[in-house]
C-alpha atoms as a PDB file:
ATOM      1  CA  UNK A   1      84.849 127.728  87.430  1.00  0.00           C
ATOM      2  CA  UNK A   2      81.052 126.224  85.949  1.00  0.00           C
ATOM      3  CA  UNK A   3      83.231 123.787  83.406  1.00  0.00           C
ATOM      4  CA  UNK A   4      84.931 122.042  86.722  1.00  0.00           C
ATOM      5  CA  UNK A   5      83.607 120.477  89.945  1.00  0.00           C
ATOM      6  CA  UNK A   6      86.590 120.495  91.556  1.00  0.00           C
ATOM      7  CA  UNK A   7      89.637 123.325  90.734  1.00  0.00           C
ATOM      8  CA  UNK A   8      93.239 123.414  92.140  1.00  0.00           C
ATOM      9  CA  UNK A   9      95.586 126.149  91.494  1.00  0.00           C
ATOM     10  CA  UNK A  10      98.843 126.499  93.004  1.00  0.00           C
ATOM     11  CA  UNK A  11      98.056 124.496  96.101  1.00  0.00           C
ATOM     12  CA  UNK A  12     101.089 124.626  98.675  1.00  0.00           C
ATOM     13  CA  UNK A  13     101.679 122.660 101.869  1.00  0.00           C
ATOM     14  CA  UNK A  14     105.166 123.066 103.353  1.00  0.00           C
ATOM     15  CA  UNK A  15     105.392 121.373 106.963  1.00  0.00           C
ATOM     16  CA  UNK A  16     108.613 123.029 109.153  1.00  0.00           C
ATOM     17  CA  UNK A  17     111.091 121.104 110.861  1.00  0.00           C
ATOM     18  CA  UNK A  18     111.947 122.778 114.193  1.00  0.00           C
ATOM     19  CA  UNK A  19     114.655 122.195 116.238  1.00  0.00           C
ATOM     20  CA  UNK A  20     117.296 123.495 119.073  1.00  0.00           C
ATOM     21  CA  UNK A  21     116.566 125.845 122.129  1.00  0.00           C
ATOM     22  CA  UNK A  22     114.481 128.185 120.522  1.00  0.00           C
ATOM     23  CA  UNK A  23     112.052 125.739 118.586  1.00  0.00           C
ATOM     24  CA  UNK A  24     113.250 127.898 114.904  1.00  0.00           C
ATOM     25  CA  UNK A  25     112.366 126.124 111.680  1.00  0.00           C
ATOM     26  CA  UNK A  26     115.389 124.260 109.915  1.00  0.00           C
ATOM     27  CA  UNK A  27     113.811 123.305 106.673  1.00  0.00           C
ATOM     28  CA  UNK A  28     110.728 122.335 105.206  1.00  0.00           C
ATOM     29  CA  UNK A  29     108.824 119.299 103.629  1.00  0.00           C
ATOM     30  CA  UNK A  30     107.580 120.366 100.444  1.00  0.00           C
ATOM     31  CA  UNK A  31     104.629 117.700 100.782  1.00  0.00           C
ATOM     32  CA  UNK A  32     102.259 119.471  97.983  1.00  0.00           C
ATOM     33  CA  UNK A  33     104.300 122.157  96.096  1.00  0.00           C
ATOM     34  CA  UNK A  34     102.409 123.870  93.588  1.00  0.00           C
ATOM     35  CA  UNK A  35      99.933 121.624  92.491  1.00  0.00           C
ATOM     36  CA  UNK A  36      97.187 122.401  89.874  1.00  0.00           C
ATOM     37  CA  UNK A  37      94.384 119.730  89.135  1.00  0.00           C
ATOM     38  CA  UNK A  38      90.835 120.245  87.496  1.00  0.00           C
ATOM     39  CA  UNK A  39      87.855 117.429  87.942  1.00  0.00           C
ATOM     40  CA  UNK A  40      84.866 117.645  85.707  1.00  0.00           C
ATOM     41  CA  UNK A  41      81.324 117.340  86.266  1.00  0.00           C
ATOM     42  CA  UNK A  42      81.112 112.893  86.455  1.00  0.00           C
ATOM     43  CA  UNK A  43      84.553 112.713  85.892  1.00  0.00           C
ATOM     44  CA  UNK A  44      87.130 110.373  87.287  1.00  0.00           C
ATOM     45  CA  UNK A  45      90.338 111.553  88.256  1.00  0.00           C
ATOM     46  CA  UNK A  46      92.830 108.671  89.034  1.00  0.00           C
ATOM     47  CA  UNK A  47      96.172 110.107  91.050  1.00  0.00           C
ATOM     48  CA  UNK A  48      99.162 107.780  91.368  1.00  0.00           C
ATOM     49  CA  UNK A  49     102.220 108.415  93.292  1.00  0.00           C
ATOM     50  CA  UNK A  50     104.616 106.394  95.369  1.00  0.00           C
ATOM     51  CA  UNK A  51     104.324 106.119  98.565  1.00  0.00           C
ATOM     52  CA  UNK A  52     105.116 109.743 100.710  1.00  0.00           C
ATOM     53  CA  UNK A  53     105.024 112.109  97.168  1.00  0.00           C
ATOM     54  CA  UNK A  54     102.176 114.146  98.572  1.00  0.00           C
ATOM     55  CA  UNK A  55      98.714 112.393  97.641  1.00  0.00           C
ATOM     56  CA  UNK A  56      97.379 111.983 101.149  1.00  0.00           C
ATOM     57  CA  UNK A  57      98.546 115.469 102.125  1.00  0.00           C
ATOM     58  CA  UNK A  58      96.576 116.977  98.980  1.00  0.00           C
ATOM     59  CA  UNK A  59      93.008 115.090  99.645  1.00  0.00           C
ATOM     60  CA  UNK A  60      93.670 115.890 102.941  1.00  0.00           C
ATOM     61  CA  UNK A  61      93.716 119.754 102.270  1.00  0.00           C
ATOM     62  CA  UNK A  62      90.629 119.116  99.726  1.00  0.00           C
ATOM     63  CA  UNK A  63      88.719 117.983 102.679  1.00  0.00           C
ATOM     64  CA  UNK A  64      89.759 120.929 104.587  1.00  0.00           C
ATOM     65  CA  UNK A  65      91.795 118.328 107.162  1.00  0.00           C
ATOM     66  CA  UNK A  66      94.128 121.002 107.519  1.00  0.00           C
ATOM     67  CA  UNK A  67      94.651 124.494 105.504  1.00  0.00           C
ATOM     68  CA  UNK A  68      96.876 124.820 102.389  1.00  0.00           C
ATOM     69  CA  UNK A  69      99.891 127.568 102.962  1.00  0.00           C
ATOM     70  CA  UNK A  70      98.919 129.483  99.597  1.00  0.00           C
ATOM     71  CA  UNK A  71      96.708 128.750  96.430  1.00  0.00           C
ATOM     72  CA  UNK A  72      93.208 128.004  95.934  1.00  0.00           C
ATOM     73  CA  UNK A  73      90.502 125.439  95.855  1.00  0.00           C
ATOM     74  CA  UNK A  74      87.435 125.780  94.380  1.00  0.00           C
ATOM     75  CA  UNK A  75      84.496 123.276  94.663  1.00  0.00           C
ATOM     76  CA  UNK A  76      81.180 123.665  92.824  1.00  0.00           C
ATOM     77  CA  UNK A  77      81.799 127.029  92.144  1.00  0.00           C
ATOM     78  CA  UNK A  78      82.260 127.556  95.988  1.00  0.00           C
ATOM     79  CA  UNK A  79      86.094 128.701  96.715  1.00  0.00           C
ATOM     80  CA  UNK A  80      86.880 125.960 100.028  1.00  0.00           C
ATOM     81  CA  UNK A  81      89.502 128.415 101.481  1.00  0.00           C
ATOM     82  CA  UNK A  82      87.510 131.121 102.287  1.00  0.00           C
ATOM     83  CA  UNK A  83      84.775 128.832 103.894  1.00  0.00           C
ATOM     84  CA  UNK A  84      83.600 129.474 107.216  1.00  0.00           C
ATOM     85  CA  UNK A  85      82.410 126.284 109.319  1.00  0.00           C
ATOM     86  CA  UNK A  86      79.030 126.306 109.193  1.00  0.00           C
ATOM     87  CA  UNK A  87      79.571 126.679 105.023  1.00  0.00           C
ATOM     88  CA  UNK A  88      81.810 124.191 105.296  1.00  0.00           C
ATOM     89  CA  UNK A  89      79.321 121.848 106.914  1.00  0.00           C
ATOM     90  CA  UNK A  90      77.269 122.376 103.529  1.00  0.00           C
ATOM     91  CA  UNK A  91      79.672 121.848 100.958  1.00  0.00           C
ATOM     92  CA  UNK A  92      81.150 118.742 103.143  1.00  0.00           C
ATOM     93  CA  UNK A  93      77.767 116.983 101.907  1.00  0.00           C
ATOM     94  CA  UNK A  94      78.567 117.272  98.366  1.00  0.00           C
ATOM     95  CA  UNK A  95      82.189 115.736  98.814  1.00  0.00           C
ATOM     96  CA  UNK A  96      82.641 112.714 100.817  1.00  0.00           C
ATOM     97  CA  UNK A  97      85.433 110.335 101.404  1.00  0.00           C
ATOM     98  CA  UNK A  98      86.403 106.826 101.545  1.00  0.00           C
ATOM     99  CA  UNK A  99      89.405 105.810 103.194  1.00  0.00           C
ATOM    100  CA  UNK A 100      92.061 103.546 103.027  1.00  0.00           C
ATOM    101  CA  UNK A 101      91.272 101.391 106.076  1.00  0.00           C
ATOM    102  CA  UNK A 102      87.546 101.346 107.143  1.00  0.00           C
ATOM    103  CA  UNK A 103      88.017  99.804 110.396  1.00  0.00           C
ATOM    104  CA  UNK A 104      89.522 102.863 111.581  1.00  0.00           C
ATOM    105  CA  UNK A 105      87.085 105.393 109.704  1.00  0.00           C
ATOM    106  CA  UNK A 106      84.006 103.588 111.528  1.00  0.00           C
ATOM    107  CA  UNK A 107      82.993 103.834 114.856  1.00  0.00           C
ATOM    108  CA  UNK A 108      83.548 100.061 116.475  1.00  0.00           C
ATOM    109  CA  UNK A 109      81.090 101.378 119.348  1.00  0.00           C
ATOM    110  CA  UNK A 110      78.379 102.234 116.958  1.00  0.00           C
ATOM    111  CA  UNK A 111      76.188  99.395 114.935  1.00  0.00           C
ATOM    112  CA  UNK A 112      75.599 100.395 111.430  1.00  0.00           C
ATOM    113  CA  UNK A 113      72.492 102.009 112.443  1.00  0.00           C
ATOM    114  CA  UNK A 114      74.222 104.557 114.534  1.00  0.00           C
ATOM    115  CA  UNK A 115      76.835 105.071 111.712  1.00  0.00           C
ATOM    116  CA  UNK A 116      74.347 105.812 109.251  1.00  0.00           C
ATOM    117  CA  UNK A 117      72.206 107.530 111.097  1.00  0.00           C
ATOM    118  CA  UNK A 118      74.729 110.349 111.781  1.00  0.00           C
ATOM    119  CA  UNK A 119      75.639 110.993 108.156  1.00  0.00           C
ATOM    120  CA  UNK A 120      71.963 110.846 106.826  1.00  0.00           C
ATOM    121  CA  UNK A 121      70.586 113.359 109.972  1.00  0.00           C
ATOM    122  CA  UNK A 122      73.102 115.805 108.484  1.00  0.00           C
ATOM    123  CA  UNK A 123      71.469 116.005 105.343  1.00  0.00           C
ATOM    124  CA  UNK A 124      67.825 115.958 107.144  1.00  0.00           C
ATOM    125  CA  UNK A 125      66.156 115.171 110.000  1.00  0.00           C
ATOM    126  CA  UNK A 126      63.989 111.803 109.394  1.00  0.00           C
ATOM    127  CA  UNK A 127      60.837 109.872 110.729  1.00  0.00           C
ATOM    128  CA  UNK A 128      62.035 106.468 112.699  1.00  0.00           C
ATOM    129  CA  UNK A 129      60.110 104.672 109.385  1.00  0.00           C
ATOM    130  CA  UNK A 130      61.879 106.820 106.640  1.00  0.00           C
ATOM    131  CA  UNK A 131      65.216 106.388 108.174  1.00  0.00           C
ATOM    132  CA  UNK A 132      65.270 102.563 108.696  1.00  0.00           C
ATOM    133  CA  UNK A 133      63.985 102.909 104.785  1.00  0.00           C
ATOM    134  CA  UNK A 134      66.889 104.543 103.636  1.00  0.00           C
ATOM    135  CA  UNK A 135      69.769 103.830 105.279  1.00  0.00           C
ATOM    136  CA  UNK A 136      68.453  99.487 103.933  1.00  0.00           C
ATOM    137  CA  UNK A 137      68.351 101.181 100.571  1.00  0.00           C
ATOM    138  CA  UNK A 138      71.875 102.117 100.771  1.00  0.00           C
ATOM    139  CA  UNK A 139      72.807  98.962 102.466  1.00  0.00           C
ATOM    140  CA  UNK A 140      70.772  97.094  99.251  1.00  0.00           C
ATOM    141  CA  UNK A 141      73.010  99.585  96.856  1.00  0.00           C
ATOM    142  CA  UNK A 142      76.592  98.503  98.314  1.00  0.00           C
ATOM    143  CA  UNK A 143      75.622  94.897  98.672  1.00  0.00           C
ATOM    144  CA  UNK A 144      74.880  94.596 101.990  1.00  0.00           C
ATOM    145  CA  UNK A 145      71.003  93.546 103.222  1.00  0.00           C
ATOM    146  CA  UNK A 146      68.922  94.414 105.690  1.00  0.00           C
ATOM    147  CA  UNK A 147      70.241  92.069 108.407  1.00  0.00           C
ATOM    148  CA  UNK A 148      73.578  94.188 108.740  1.00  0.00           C
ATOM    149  CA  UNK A 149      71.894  97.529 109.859  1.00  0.00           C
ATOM    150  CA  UNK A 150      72.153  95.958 113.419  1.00  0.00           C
ATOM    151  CA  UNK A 151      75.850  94.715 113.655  1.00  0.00           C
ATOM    152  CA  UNK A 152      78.976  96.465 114.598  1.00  0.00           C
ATOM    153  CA  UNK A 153      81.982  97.026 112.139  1.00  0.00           C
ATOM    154  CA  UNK A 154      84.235  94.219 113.685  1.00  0.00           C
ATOM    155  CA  UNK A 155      81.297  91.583 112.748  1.00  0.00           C
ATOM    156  CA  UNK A 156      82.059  91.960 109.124  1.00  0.00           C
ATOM    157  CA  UNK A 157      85.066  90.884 106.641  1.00  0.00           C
ATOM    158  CA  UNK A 158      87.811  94.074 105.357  1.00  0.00           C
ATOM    159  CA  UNK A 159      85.700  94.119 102.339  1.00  0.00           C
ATOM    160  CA  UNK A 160      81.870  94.305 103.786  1.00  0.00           C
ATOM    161  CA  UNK A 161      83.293  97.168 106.286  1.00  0.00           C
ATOM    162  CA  UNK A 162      84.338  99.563 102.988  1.00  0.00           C
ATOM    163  CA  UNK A 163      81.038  98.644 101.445  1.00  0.00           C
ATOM    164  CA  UNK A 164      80.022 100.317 104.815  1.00  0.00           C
ATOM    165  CA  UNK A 165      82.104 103.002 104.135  1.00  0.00           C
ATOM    166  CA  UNK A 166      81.254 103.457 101.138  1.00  0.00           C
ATOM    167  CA  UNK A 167      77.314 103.644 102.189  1.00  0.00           C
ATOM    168  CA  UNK A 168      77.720 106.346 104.509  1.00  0.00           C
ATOM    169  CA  UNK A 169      79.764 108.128 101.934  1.00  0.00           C
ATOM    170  CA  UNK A 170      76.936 107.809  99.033  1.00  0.00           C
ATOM    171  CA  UNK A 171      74.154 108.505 102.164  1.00  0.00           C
ATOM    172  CA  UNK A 172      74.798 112.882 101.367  1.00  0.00           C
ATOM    173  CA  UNK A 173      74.078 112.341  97.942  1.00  0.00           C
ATOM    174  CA  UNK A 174      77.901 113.840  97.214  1.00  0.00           C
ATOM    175  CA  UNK A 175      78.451 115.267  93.934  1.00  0.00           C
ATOM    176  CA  UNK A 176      82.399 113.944  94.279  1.00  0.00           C
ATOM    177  CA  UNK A 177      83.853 110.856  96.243  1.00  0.00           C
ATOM    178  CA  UNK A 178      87.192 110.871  97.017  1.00  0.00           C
ATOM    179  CA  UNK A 179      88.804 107.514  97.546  1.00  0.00           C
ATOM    180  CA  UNK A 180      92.031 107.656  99.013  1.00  0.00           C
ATOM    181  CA  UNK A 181      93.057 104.266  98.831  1.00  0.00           C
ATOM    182  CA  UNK A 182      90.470 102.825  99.294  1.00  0.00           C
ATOM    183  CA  UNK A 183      90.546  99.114  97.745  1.00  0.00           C
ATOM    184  CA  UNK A 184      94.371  98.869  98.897  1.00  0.00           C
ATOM    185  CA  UNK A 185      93.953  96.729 101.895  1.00  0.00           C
ATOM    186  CA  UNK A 186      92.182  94.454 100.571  1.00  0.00           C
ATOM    187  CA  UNK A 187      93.306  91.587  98.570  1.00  0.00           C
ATOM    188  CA  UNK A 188      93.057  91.129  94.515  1.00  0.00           C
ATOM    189  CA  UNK A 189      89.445  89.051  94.734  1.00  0.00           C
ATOM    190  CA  UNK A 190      87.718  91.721  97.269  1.00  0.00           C
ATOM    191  CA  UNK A 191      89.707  94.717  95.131  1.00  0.00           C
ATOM    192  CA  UNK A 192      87.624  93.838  92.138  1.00  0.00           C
ATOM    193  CA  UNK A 193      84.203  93.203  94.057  1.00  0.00           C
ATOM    194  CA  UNK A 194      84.303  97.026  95.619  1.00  0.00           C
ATOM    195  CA  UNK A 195      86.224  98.308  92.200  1.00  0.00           C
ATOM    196  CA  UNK A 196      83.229  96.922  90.730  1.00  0.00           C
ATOM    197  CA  UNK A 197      80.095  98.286  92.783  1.00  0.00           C
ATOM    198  CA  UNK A 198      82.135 101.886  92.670  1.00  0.00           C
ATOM    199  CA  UNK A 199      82.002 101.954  89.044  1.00  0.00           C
ATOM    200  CA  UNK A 200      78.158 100.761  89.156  1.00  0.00           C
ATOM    201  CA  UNK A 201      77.551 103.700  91.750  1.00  0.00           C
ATOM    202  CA  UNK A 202      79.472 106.407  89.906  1.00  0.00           C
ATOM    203  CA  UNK A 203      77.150 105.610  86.435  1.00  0.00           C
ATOM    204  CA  UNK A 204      74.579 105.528  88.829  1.00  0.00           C
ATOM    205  CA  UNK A 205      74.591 108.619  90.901  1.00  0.00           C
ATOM    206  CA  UNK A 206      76.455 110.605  88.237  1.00  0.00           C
ATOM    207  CA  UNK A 207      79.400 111.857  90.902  1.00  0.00           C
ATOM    208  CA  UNK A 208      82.793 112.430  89.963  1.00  0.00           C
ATOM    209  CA  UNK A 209      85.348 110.988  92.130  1.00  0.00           C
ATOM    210  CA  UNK A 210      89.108 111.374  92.645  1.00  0.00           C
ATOM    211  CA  UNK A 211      90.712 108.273  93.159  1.00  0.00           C
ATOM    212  CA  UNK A 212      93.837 108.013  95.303  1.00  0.00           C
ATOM    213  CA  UNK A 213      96.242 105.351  94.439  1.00  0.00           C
ATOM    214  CA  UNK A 214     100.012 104.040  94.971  1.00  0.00           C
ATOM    215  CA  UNK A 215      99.222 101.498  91.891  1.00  0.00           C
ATOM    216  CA  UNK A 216      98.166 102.573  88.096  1.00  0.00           C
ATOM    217  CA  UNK A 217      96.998  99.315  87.619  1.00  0.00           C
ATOM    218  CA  UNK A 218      94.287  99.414  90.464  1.00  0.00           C
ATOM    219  CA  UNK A 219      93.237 103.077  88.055  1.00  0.00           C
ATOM    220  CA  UNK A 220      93.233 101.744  84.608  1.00  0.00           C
ATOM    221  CA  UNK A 221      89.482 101.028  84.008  1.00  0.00           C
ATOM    222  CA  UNK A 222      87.946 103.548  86.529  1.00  0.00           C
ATOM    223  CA  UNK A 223      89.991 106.509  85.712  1.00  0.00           C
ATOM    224  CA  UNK A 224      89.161 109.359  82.399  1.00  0.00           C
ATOM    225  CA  UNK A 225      92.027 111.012  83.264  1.00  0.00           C
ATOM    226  CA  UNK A 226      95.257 110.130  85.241  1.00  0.00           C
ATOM    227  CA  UNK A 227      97.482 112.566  87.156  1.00  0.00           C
ATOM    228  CA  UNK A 228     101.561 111.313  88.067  1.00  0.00           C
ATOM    229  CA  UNK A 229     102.052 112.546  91.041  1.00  0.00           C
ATOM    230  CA  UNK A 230     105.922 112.677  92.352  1.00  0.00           C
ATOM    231  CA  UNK A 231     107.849 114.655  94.992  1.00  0.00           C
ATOM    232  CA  UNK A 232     104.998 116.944  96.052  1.00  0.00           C
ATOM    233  CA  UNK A 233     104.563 118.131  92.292  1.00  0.00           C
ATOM    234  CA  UNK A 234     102.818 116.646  89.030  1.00  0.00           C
ATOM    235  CA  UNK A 235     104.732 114.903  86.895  1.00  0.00           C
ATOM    236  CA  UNK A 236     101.991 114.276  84.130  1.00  0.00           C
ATOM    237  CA  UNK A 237      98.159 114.607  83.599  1.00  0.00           C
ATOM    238  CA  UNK A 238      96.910 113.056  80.972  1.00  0.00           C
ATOM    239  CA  UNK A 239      93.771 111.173  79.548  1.00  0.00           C
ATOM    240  CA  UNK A 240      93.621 107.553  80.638  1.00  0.00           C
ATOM    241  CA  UNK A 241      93.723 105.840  77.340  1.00  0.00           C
ATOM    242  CA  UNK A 242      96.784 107.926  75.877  1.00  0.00           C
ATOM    243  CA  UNK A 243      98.463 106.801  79.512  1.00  0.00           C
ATOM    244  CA  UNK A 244      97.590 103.274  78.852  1.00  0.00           C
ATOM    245  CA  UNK A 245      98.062 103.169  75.294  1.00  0.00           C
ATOM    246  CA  UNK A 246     101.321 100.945  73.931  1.00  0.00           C
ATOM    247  CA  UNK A 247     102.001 102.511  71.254  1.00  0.00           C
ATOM    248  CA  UNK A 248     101.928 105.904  73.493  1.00  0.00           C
ATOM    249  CA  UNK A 249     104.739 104.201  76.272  1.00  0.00           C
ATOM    250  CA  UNK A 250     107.956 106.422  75.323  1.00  0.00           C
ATOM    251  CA  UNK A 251     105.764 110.069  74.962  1.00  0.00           C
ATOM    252  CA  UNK A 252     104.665 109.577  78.797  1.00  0.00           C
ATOM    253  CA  UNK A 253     106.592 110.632  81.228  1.00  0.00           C
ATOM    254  CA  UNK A 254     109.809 108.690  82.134  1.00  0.00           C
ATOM    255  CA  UNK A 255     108.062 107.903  85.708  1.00  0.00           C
ATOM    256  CA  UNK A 256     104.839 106.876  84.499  1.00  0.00           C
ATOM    257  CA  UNK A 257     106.512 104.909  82.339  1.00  0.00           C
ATOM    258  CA  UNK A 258     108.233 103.056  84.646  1.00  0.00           C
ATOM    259  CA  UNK A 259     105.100 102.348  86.977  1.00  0.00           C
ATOM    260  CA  UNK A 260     103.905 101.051  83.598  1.00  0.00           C
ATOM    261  CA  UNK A 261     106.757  98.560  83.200  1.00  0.00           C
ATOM    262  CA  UNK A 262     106.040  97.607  87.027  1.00  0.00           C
ATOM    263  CA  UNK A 263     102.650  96.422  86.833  1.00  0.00           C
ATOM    264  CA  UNK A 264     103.208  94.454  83.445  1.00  0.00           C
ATOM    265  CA  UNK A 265     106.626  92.982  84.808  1.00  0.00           C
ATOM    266  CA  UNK A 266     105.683  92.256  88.197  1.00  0.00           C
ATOM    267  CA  UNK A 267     108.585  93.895  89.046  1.00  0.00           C
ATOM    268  CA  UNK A 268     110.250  97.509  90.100  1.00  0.00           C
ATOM    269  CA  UNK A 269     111.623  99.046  87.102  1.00  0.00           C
ATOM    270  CA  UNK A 270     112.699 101.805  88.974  1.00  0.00           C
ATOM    271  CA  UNK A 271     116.191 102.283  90.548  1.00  0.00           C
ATOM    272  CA  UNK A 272     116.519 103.419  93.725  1.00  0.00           C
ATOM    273  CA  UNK A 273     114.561 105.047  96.213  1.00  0.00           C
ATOM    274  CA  UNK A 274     112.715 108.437  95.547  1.00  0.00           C
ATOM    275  CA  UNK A 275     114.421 111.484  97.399  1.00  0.00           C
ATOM    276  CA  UNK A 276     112.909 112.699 100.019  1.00  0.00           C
ATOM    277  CA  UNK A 277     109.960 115.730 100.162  1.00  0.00           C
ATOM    278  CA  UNK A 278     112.682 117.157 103.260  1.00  0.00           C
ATOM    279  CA  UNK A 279     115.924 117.170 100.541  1.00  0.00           C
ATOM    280  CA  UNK A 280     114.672 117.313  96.836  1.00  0.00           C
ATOM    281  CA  UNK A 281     116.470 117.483  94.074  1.00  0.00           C
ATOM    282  CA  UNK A 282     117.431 120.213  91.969  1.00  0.00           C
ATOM    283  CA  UNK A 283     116.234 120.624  88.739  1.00  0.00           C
ATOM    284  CA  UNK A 284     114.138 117.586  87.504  1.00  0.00           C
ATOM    285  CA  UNK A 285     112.850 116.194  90.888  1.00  0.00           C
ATOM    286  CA  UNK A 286     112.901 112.319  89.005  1.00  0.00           C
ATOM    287  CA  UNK A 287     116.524 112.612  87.453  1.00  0.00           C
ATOM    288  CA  UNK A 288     118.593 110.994  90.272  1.00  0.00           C
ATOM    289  CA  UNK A 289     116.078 107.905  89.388  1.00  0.00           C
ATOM    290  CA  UNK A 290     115.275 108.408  85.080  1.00  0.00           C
ATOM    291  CA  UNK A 291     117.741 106.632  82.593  1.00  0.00           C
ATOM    292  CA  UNK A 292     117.047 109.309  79.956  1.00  0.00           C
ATOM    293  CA  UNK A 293     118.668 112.110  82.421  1.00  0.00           C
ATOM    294  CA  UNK A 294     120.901 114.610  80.755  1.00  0.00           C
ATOM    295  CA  UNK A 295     123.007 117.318  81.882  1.00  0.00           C
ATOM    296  CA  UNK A 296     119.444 120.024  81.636  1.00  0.00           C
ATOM    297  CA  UNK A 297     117.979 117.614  83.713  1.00  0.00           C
ATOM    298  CA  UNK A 298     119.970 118.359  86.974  1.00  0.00           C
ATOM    299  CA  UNK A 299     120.222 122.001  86.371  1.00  0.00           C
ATOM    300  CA  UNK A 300     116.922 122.686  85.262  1.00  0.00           C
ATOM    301  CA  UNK A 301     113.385 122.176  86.546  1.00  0.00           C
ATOM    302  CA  UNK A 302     111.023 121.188  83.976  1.00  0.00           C
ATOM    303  CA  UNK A 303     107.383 122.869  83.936  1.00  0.00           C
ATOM    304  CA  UNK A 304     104.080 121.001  83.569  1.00  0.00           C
ATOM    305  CA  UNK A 305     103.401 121.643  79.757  1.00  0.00           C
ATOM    306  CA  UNK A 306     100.205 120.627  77.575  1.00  0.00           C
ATOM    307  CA  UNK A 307     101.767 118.459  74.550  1.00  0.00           C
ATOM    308  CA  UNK A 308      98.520 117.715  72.619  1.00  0.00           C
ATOM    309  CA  UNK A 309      95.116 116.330  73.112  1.00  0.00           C
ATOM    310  CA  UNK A 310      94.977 117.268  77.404  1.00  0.00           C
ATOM    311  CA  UNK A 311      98.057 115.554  77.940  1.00  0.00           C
ATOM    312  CA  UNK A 312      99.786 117.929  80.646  1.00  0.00           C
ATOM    313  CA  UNK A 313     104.158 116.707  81.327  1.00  0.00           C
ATOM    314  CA  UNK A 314     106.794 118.040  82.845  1.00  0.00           C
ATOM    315  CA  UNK A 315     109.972 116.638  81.340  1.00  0.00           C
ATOM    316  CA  UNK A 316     112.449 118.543  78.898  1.00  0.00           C
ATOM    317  CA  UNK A 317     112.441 115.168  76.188  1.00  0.00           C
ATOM    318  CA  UNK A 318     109.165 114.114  76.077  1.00  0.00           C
END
């Protein structure tokens, strides 16, 4: 466990569906079905997926949001599932999160003050002088100054509130950020501002960081490694620049290729809508959607396979 920071291994999270007189479960959603992942120490891991394929659901059980059915999770050597609460508490400090929309993750009764306060006083307990020191050093590291330690979150833009965010997230001294979604609503302009300081904090705090994402695009220059996320399972894992490389397009996985396509195109490549996590597919989970399909590809579910050089894929052609 030493070589990762962060180490998934057969994570499952099936949610029942329940119905008639006497409440019995019907069927599941498969929303994370078997997924492994590995993070290094200061490594990026960028995870793509359409929208409902399981990546919320997974950071979610990372956090320890709510319990995985079966598998394991290990965290700086620390195995998560097993934690008590008060260990919990500990290792919580070392892996923080940013989320998607930060008006809802801050307080809107609590000025800045208040909302740093209660993340730094869980590292340590501060004099009045050291406090108001620190929390306008990590207001002066995301951009902000001084002036904003006494205003409340619905006094500032989309984009100053993540930088908020993103200060009480950096205020444990974490050795991992996740960011699930974090720059998506916001628009292109304010996207590259906070894309921006979060690459100067990673070099700068040496953290690793899984990055949550519905577009590649938004992951191509923060990510070392890139994980395809699709129908509750991996698709691929591979290093970023073999992902992103041209002359690499038809050896990735027909999915990531056509995510690819999308973002150069500026348009959906794709056909149709994914299946759902409630009534998925046998065999290949992507073949109702892939124009390579054959007949193996209905009957037969591919496994996630190293190729060469770390490049992880589940698909029977490529």
């Amino acid at each position: 466990m030493s070589e990762n920071l962060l180490q998934l291994k057969e994570v499952k999270k099936y949610f029942p569906i329940k119905k008639g007189l006497f409440y019995k479960t019907v069927a599941n959603v498969k929303a994370v079905d078997g997924v492994d992942l590995s993070i290094g120490q200061r490594q990026t891991l960028g995870l793509v997926g359409e929208s409902g394929c399981g990546k919320t659901t997974l950071s979610r059980i990372i956090l320890r949001l709510i319990k995985e059915d079966s598998g394991s999770i290990y965290f700086n050597g620390r195995n998560l599932c097993a934690a008590n609460k008060k260990e919990l508490r500990q290792i919580r400090k070392g892996l923080q999160v940013v989320f998607q929309d930060p008006f809802n993750s801050l307080d809107p009764k609590f000025r800045v003050r208040e909302i740093l306060k209660e993340a730094l006083y869980a590292l340590e307990k501060y004099e009045t002088s050291e406090f108001e020191d620190r929390a306008v050093g990590l207001l002066d590291q995301v951009g902000l100054g001084r002036d904003a330690i006494d205003r409340f979150p619905y006094e500032f833009s989309g984009g100053e509130r993540q930088r908020i965010a993103i200060a009480r997230a950096i205020s444990t001294n974490p050795k991992m950020l996740i960011l699930d979604e974090a720059v998506s609503s916001l628009d292109v302009l304010i996207q590259k501002q906070i894309l921006d300081l979060l690459l100067k904090l990673k070099d700068e705090l040496q953290i690793s960081c899984l990055f949550i994402s519905h577009n590649l695009n938004v992951l191509k220059n923060f990510s070392d490694r890139i994980a395809v996320m699709y129908l509750g399972k991996m698709a691929e894992v591979a290093p970023a620049l073999r992902i992103f490389s041209e002359d690499n397009l038809k050896n990735v996985h027909p999915y990531t290729e056509a995510l690819i396509l999308s973002g150069v195109r500026r348009k959906v490549s794709l056909k149709g809508e994914p299946e759902s996590l409630l009534n998925i597919p046998s065999g290949c989970r992507f073949h109702t959607r892939c124009p390579y399909r054959k007949d193996v590809c209905r009957k037969r579910e591919p496994a996630l396979e190293l190729k060469k050089n770390g490049h992880f894929i589940a698909c029977h052609f490529r």
